[in-house]
N, C-alpha and C. Protein backbone atom coordinates (compact mmCIF):
# COMPACT_ATOMS: atom_id res chain seq x y z
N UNK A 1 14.27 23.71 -38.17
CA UNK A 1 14.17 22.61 -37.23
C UNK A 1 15.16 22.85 -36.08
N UNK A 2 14.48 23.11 -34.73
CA UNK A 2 15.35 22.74 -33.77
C UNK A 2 16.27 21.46 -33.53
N UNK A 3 17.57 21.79 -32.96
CA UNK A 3 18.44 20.68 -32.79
C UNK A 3 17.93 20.09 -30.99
N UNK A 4 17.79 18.86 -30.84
CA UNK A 4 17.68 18.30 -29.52
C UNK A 4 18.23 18.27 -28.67
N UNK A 5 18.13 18.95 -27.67
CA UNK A 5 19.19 19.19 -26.45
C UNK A 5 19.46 18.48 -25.98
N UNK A 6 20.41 17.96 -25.26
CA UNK A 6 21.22 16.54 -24.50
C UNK A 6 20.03 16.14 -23.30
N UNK A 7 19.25 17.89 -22.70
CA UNK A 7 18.37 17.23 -21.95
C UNK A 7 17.10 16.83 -22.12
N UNK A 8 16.78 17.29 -23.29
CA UNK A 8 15.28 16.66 -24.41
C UNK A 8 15.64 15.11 -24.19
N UNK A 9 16.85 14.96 -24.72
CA UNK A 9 17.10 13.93 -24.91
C UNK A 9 17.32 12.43 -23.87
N UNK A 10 17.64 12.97 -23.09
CA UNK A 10 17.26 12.55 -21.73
C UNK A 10 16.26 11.75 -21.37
N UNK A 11 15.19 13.04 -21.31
CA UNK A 11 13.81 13.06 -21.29
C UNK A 11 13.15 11.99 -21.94
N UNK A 12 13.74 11.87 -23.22
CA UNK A 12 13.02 10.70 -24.09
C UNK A 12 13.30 9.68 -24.17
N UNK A 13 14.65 9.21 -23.67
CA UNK A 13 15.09 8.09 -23.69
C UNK A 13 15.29 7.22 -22.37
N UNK A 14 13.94 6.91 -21.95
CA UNK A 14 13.77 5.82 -20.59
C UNK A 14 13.83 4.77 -20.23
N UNK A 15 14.75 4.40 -19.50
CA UNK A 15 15.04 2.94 -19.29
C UNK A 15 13.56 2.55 -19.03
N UNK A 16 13.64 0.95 -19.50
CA UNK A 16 12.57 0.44 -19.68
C UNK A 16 12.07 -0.19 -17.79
N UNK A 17 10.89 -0.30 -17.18
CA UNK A 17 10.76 -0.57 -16.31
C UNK A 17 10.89 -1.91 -16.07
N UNK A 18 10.99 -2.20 -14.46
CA UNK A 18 11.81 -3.61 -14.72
C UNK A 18 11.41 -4.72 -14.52
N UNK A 19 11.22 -5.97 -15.32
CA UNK A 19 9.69 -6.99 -14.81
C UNK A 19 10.17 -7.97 -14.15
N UNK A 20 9.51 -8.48 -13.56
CA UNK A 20 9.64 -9.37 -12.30
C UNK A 20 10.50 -10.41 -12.64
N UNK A 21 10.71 -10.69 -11.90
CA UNK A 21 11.62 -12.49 -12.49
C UNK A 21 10.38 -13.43 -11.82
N UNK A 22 9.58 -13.04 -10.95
CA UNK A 22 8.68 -13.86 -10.62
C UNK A 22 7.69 -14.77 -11.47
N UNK A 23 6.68 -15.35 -11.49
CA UNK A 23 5.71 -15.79 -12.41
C UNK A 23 4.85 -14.36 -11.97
N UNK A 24 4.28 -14.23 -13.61
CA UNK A 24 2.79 -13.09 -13.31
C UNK A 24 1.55 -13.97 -12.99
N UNK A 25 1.76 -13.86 -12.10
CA UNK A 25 -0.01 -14.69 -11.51
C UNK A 25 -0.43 -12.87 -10.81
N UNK A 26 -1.88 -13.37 -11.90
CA UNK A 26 -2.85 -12.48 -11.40
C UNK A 26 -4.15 -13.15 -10.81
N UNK A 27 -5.26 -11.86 -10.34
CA UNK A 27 -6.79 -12.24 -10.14
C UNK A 27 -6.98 -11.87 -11.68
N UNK A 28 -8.44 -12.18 -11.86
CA UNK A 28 -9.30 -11.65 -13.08
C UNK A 28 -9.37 -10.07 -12.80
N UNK A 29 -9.46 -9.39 -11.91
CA UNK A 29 -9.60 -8.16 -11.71
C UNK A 29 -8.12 -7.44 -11.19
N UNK A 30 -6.94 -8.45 -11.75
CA UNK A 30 -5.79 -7.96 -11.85
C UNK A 30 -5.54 -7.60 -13.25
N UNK A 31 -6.24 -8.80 -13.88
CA UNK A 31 -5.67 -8.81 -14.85
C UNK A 31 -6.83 -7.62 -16.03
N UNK A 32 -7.68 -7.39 -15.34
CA UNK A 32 -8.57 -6.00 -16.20
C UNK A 32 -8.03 -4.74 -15.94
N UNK A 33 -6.97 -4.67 -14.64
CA UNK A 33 -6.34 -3.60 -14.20
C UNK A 33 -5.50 -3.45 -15.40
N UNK A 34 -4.55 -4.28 -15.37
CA UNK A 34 -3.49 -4.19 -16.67
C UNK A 34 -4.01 -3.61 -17.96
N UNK A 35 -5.14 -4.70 -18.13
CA UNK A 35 -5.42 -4.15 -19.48
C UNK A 35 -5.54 -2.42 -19.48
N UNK A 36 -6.84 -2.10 -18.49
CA UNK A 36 -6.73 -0.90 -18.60
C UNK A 36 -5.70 0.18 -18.35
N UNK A 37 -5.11 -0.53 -17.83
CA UNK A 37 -3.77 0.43 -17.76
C UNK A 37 -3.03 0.82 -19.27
N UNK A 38 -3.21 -0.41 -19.58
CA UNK A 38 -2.47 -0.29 -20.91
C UNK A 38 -3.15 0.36 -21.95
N UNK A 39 -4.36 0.53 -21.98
CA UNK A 39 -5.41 1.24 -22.94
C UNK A 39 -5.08 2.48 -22.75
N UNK A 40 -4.75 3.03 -21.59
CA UNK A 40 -4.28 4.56 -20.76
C UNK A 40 -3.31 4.71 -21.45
N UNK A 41 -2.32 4.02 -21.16
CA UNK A 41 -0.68 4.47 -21.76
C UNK A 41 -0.88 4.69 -23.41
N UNK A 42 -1.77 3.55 -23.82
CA UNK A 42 -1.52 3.81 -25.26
C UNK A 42 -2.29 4.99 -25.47
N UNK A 43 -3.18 5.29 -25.44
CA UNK A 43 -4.11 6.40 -25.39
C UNK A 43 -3.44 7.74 -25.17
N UNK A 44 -2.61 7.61 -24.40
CA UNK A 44 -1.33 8.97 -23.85
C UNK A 44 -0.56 8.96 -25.01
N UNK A 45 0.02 7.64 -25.39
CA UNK A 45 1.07 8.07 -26.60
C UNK A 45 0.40 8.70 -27.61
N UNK A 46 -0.79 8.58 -27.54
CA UNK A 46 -1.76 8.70 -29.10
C UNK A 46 -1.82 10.03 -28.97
N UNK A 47 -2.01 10.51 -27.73
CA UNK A 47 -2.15 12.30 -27.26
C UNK A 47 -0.98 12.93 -27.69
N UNK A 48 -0.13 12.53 -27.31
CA UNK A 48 1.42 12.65 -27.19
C UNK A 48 2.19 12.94 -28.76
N UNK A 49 1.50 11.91 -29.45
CA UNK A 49 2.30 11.99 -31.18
C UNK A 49 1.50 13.00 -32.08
N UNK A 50 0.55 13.84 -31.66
CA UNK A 50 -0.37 14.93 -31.75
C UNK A 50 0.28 16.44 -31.89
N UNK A 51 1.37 16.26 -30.60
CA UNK A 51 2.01 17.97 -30.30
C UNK A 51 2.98 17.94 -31.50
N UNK A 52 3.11 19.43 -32.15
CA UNK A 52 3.85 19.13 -33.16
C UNK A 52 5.32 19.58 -33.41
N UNK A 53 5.35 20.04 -32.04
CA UNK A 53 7.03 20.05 -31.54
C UNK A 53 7.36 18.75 -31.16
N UNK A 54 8.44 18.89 -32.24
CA UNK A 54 9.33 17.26 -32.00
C UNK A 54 9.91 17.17 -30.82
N UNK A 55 10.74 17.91 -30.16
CA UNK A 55 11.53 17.79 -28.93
C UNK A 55 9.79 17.39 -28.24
N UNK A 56 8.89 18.54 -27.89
CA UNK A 56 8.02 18.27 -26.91
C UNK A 56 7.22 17.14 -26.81
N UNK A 57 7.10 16.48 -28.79
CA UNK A 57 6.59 15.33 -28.54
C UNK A 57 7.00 14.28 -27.80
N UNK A 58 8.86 14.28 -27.80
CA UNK A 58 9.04 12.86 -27.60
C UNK A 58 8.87 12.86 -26.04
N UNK A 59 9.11 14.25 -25.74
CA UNK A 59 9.64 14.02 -24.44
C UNK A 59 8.00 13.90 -23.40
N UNK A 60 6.38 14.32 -24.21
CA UNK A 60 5.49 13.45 -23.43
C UNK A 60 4.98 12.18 -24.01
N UNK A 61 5.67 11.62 -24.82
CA UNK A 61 5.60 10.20 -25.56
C UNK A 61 6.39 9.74 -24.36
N UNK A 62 7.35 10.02 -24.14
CA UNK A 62 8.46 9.04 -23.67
C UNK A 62 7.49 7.70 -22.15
N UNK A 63 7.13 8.35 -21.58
CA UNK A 63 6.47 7.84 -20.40
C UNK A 63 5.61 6.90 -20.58
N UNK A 64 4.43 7.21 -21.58
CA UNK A 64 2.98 6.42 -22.51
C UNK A 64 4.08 5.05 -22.82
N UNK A 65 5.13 5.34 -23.33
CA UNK A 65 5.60 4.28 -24.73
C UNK A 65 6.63 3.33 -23.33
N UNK A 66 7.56 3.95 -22.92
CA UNK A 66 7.81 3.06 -21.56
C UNK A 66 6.57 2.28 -20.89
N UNK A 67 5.39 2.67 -20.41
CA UNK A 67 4.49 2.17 -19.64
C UNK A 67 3.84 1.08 -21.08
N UNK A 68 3.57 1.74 -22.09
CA UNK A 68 3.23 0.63 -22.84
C UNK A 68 3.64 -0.82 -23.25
N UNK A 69 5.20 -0.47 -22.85
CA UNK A 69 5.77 -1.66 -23.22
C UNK A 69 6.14 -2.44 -22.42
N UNK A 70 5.97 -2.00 -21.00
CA UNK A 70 5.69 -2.65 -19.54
C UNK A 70 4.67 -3.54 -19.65
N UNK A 71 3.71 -2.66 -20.02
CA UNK A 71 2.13 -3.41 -19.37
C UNK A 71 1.57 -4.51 -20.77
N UNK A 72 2.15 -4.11 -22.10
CA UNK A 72 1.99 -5.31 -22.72
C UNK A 72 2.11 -6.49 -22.47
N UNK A 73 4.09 -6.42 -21.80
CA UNK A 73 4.72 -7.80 -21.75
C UNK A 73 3.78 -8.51 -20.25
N UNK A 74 3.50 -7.67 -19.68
CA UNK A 74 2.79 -7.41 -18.12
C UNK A 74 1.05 -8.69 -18.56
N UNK A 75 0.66 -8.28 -19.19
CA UNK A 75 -0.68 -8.65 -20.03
C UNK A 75 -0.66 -10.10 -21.11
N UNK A 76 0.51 -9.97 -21.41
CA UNK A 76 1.09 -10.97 -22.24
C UNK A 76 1.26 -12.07 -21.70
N UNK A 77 1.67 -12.12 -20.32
CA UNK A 77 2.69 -12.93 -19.20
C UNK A 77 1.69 -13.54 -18.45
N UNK A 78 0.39 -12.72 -18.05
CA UNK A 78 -0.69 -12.67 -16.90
C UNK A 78 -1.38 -14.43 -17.13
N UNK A 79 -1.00 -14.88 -15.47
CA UNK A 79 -1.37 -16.03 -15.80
C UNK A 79 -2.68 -15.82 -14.64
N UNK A 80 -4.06 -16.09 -15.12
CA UNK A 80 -4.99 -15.92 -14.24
C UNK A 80 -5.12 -17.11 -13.30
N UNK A 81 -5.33 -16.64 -11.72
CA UNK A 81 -5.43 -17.34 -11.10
C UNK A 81 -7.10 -17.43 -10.26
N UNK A 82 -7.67 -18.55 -10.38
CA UNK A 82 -9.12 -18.41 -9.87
C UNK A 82 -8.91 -18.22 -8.41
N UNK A 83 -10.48 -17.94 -7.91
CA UNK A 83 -10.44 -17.47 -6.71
C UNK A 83 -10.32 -18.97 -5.75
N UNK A 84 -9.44 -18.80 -4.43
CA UNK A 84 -9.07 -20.37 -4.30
C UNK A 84 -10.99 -20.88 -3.65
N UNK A 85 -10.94 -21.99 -4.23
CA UNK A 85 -12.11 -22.49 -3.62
C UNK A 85 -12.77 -23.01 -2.21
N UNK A 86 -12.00 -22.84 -1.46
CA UNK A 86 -12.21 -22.95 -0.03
C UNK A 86 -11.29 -21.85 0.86
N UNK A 87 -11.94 -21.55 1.90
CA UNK A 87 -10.84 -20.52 2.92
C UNK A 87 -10.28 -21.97 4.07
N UNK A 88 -9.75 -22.68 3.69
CA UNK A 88 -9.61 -23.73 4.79
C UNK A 88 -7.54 -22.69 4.94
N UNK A 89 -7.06 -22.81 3.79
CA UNK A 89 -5.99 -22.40 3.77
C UNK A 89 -5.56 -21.36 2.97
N UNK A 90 -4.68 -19.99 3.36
CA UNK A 90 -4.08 -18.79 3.09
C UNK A 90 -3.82 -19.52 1.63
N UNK A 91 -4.40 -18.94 0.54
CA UNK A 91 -3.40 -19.40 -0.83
C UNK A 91 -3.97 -18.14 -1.74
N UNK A 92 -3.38 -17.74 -2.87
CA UNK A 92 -3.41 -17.11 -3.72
C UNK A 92 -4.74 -16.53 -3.63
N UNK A 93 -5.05 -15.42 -3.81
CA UNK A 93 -6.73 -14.47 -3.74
C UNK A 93 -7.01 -14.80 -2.69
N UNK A 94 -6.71 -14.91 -1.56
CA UNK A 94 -7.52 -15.44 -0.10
C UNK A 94 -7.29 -13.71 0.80
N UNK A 95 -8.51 -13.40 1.50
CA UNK A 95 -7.88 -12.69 2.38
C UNK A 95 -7.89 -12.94 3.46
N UNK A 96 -7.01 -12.53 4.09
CA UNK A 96 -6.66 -13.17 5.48
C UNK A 96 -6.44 -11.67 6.41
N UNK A 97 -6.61 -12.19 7.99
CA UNK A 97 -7.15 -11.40 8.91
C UNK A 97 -5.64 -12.05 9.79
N UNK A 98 -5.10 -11.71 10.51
CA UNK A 98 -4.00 -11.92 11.29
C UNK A 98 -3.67 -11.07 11.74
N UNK A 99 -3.29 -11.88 13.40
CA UNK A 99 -3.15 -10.54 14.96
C UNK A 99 -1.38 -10.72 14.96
N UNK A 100 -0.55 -9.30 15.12
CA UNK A 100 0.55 -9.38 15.01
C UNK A 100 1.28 -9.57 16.96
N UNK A 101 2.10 -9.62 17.29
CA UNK A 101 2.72 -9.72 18.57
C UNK A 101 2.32 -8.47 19.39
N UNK A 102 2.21 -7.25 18.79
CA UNK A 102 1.98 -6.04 19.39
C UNK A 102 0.38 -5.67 19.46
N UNK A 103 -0.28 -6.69 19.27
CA UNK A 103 -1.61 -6.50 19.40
C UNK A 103 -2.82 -5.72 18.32
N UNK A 104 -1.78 -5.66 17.31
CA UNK A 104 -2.68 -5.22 15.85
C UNK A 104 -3.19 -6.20 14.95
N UNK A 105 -4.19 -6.31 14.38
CA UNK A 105 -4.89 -6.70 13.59
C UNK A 105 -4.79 -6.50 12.12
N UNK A 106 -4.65 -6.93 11.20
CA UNK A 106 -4.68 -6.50 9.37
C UNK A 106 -5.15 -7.47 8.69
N UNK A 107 -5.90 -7.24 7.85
CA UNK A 107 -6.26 -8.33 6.63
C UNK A 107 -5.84 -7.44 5.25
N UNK A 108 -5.73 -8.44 4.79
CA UNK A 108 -4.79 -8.18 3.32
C UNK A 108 -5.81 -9.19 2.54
N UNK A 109 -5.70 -8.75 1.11
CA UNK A 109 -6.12 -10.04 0.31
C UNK A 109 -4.58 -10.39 -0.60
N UNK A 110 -4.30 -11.45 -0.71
CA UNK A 110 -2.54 -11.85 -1.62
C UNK A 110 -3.29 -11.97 -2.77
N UNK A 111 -2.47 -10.75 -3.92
CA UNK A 111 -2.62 -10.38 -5.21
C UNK A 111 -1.35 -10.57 -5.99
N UNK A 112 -1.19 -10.25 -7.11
CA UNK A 112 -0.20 -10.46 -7.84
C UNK A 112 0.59 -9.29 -7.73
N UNK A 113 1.83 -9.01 -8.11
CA UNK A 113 2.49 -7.71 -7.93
C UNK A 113 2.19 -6.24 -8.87
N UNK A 114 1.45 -6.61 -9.85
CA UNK A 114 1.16 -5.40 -10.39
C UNK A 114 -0.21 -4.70 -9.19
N UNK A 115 -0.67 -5.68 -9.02
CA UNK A 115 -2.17 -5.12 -8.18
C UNK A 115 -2.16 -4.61 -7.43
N UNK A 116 -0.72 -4.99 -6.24
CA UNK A 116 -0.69 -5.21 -4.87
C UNK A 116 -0.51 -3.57 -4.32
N UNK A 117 -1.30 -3.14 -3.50
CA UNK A 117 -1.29 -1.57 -2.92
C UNK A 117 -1.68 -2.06 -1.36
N UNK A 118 -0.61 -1.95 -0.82
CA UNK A 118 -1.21 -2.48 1.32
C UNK A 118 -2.13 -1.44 1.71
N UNK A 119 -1.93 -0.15 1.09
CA UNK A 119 -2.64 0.82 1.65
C UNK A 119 -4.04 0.72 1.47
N UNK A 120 -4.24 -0.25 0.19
CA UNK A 120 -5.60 -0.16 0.26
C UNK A 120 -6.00 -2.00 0.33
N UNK A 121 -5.07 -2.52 1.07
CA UNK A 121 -5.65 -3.87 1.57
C UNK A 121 -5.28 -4.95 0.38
N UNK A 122 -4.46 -4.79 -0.20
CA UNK A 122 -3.77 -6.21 -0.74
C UNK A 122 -2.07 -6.01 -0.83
N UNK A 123 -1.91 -7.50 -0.96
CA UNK A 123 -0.76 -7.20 -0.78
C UNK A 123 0.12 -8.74 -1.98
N UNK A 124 1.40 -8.32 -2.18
CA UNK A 124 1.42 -9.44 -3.35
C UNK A 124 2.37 -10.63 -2.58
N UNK A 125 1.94 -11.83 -3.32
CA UNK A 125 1.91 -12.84 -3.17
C UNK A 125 3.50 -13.30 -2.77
N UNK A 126 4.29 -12.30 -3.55
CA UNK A 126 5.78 -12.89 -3.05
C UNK A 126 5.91 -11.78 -1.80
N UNK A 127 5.83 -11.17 -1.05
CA UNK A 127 6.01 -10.26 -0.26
C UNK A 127 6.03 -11.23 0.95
N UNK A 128 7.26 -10.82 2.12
CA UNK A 128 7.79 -11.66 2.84
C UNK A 128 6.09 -12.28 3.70
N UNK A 129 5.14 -11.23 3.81
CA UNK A 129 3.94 -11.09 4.84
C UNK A 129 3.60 -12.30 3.99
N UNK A 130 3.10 -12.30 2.82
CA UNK A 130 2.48 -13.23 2.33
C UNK A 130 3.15 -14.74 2.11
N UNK A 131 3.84 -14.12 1.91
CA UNK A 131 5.36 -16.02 2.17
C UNK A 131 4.61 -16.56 3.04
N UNK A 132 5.12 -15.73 4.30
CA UNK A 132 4.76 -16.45 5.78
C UNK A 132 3.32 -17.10 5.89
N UNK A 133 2.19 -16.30 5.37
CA UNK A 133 0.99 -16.69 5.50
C UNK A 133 0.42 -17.73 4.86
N UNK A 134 1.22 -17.95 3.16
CA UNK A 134 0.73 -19.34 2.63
C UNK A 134 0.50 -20.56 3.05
N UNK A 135 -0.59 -21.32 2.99
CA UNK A 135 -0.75 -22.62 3.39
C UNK A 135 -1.21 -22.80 4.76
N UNK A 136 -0.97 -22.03 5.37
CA UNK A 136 -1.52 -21.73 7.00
C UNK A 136 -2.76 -21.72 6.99
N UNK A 137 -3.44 -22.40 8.34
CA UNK A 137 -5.14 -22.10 8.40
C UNK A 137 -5.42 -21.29 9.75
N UNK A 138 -6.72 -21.14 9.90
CA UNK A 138 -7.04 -20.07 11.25
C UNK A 138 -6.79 -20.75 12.45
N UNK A 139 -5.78 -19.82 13.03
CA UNK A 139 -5.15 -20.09 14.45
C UNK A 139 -3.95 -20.99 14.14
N UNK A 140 -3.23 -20.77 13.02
CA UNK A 140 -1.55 -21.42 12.82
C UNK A 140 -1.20 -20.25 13.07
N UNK A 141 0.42 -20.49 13.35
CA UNK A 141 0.98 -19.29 13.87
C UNK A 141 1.97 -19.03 12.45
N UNK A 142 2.46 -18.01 12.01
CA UNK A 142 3.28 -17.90 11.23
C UNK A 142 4.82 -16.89 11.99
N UNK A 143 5.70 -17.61 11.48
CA UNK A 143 6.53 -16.56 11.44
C UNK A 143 7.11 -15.45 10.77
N UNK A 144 7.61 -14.39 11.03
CA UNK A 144 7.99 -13.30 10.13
C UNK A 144 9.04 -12.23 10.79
N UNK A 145 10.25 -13.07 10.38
CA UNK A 145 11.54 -12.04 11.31
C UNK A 145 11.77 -13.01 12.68
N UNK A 146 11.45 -11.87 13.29
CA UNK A 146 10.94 -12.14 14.94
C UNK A 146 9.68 -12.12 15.54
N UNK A 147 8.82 -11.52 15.05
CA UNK A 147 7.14 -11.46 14.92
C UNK A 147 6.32 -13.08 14.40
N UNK A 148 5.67 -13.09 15.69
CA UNK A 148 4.94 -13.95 15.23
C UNK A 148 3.19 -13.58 14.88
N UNK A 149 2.53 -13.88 13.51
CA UNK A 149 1.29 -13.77 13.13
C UNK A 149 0.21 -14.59 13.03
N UNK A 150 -0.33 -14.41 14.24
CA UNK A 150 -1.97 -15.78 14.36
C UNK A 150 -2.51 -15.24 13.45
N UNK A 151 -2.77 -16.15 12.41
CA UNK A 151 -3.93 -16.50 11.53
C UNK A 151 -5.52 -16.30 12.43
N UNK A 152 -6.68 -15.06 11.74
CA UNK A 152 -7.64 -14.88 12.80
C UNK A 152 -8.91 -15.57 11.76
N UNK A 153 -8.42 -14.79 10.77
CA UNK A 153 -9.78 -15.53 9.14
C UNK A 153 -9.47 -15.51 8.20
N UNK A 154 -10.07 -15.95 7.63
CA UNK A 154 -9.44 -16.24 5.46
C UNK A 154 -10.88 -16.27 5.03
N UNK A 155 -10.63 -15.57 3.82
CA UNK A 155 -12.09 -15.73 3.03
C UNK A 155 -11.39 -15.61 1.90
């Protein structure tokens, strides 16, 4: 039996990732993200407890079993939020269209923080953009910094 090197060891022993202090408010299709996420991770550890080098196991366990125990408490926590029933006002699942001071345009939909990716058009609900935008209807102005953001549409 090999002895475990300080940097095997390392390797295997990962601080746990760090969960929000926020409330988990999700969509329904936040909250299928999670799950599947978590089916992944566990599915990895399952790959993972397979190799039959101990050092090598732990150290591709280590990642699966961190993410697993993220996305449980993550899944555990998930409080679903319906889609809001009118676009009269910016609230939770709404997406909104807003012109910035410099003459750009963006719509976002406000998601929960596991979901939230801007790059691909959402963005989460505590994020300063979305602060500003709550409760606002089309053509309120919001502030943000020094930037001000007209509300253009919500759906």
């Amino acid at each position: 039996m090999k002895e475990e090197s300080a940097e095997t060891a390392s390797e295997t022993l990962l601080p746990d990732r760090e969960i929000s202090p926020h409330p988990n408010l999700v969509t329904a299709a936040g909250l299928k993200l999670l799950e599947r996420q978590l089916e992944e991770a566990r599915a990895a550890y399952e790959e993972a407890s397979l190799v039959e080098d101990v050092n090598e196991r732990r150290r591709q366990a280590a990642i699966p079993l961190r993410d697993a125990r993220y996305l449980s408490e993550r899944v555990s926590t998930a409080q679903v939020i319906p889609d809001p029933g009118s676009a009269g006002t910016v609230a939770f699942g709404s997406t909104v269209t807003f012109a910035r001071d410099d003459g750009r345009v963006q719509t976002y939909r406000i998601v929960g923080e596991d979901e939230a990716d801007p790059k691909a058009g959402s963005i989460s609900f505590v994020s300063p953009v979305a602060r500003a935008l709550m409760g606002k209807a089309v053509g309120d102005l919001a502030t943000l910094g020094e930037q001000e953001l007209e509300i253009v549409a919500i759906a």
